[in-house]
Protein backbone atom coordinates (compact mmCIF):
# COMPACT_ATOMS: atom_id res chain seq x y z
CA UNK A 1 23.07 -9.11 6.59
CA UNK A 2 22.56 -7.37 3.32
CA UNK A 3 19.17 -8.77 2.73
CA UNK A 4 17.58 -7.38 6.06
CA UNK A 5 19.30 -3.76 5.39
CA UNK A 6 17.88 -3.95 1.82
CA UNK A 7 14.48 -5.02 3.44
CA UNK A 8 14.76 -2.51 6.40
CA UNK A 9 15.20 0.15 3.43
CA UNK A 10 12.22 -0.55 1.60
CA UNK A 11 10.36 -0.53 4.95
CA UNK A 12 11.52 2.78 5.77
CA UNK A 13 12.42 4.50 2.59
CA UNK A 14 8.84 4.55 1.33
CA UNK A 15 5.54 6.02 0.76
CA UNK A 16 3.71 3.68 2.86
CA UNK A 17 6.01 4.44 5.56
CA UNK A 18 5.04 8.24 4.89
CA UNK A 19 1.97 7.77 5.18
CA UNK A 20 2.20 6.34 8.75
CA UNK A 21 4.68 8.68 10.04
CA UNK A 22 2.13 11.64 8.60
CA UNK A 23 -0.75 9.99 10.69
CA UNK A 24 0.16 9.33 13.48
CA UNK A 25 2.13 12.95 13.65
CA UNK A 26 -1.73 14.47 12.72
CA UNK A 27 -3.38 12.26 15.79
CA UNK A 28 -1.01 13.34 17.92
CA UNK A 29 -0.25 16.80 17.79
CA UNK A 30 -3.57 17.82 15.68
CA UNK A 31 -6.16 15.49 16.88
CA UNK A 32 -8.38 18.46 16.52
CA UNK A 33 -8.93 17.27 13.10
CA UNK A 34 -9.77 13.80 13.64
CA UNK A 35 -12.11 15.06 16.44
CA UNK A 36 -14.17 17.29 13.47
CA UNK A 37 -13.74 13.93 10.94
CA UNK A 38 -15.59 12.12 13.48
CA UNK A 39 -18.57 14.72 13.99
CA UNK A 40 -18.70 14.25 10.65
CA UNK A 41 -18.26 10.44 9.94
CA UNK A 42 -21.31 9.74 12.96
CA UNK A 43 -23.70 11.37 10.73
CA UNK A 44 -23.47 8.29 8.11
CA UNK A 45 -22.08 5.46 10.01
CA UNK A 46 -23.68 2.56 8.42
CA UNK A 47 -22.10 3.58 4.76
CA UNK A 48 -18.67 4.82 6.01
CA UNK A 49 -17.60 2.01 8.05
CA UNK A 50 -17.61 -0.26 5.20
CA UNK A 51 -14.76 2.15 3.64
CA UNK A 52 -12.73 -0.18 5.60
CA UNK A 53 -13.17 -3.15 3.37
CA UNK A 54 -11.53 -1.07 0.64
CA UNK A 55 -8.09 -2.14 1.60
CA UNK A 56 -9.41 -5.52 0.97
CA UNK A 57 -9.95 -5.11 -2.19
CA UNK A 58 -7.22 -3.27 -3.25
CA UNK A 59 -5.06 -5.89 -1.52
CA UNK A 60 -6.56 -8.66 -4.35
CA UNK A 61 -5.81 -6.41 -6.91
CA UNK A 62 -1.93 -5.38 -5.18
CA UNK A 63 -1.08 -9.33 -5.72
CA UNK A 64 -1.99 -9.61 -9.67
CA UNK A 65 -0.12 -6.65 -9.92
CA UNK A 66 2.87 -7.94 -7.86
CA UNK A 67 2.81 -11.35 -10.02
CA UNK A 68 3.00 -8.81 -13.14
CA UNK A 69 6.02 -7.07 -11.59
CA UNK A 70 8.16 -10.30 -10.96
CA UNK A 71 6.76 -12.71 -13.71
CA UNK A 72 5.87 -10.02 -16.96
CA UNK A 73 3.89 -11.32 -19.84
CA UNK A 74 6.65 -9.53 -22.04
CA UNK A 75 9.41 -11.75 -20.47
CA UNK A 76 9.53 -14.75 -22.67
CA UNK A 77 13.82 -15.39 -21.88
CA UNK A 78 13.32 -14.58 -18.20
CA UNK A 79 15.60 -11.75 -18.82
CA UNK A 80 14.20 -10.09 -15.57
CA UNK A 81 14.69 -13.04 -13.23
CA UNK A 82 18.32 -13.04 -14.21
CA UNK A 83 18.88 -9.52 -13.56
CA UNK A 84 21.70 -9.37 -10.61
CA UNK A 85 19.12 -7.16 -8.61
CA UNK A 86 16.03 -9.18 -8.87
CA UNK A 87 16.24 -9.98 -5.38
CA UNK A 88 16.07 -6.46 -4.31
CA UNK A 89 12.93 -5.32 -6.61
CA UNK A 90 11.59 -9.05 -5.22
CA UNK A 91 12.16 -7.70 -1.51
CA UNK A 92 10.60 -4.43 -2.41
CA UNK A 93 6.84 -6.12 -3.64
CA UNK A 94 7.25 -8.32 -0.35
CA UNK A 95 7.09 -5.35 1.91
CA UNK A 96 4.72 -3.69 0.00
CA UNK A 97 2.42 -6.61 0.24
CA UNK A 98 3.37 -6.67 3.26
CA UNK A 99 2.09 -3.01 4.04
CA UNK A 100 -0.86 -3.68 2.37
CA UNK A 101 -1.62 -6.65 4.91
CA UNK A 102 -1.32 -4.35 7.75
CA UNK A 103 -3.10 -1.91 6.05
CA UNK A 104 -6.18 -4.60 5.43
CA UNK A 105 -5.86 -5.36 9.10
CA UNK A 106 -6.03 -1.81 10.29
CA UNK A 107 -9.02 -1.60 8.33
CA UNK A 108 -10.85 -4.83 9.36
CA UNK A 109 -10.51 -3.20 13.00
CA UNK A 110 -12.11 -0.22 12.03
CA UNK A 111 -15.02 -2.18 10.82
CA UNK A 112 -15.43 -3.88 14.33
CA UNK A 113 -15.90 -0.22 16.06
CA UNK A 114 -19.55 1.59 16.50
CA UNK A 115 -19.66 3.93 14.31
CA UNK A 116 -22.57 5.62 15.87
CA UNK A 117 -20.36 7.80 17.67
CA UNK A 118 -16.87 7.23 16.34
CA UNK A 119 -14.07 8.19 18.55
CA UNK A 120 -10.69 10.05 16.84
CA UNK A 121 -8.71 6.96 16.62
CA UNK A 122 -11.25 4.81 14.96
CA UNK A 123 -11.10 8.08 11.87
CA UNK A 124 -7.94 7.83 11.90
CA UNK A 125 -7.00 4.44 11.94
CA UNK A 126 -9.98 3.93 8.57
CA UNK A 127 -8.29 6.80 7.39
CA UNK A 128 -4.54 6.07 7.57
CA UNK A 129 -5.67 2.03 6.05
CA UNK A 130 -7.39 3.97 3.45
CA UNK A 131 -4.53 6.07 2.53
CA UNK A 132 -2.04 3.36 3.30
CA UNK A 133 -3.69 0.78 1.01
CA UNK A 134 -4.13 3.33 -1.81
CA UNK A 135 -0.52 4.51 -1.85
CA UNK A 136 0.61 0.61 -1.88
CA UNK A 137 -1.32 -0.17 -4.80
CA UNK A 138 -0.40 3.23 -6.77
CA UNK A 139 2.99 2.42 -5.65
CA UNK A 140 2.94 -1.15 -7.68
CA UNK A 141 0.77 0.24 -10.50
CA UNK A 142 3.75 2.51 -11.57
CA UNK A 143 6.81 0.01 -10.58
CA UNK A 144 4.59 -2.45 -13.11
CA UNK A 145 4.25 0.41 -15.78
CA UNK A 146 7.86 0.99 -15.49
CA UNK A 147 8.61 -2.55 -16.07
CA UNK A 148 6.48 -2.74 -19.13
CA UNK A 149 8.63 0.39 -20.21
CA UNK A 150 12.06 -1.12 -19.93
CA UNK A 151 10.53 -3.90 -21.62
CA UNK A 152 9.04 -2.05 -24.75
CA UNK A 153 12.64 -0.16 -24.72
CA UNK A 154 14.81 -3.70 -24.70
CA UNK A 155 12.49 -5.00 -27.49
CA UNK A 156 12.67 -1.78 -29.58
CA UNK A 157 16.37 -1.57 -29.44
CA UNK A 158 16.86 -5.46 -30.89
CA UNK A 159 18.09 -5.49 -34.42
């Protein structure tokens, strides 16, 4: 019971979540601006669409960084995986691979779409995978950083 409200918190205490919430509150009560993005997105279909394999790759580089988080270079005593909340910062790079599976798969879709004249939801949804995979990988890049810092710290402060 713990583990799924600790996993239900990371799902919904988070910037990926944010970043949902914010689009689909823009396509629904100002779709006026996905209307204009899409006047503007027919003009170069061919080179947009492919935006959506971005998540893609951003996804490849999400998992190094997630093995970095839970398995550091720095941590030769496995000091981390013996940390009483392990399981909790091991939950939190789950759902944020998570995330950025959904996000790949909202962005796949958007590749199967003609472009020629794109329709509001198709911006949106390349948009919101865009954004979405983005904030999951800046998201790990700065949980590994701050791993590396507590690590640097514990190593600095041996005798």
């Amino acid at each position: 019971m713990k583990s799924a409200c600790i996993f239900f918190r990371y799902v919904f205490v988070s910037a990926e979540c944010l970043v949902l919430v914010a689009a689909l509150a823009t396509f629904v009560y100002c779709p006026g601006w996905f209307f204009w993005l899409s006047d503007r997105i027919g003009h170069q279909a061919e080179l947009l669409k492919y935006l959506g394999l971005l998540p893609t790759g951003l996804m490849v580089y999400d998992s190094t960084i997630v093995k970095s988080i839970l398995l550091p270079e720095a941590d030769k005593s496995t000091i981390l995986q013996s940390w009483q909340l392990y399981g909790n910062l091991k939950c939190g790079t789950v759902v944020a691979l998570l995330y950025g599976i959904a996000f790949v798969v909202a962005g796949m879709a958007a590749l199967l779409f003609n472009w020629q004249r794109p329709a509001p939801s198709q911006s949106a949804l390349l948009i919101t995978s865009i954004v979405g995979a983005l904030t999951v990988s800046g998201t790990l890049y700065f949980a590994q950083i701050r791993i590396e810092e507590l690590f640097r710290e514990h190593r600095s402060q041996k005798p």
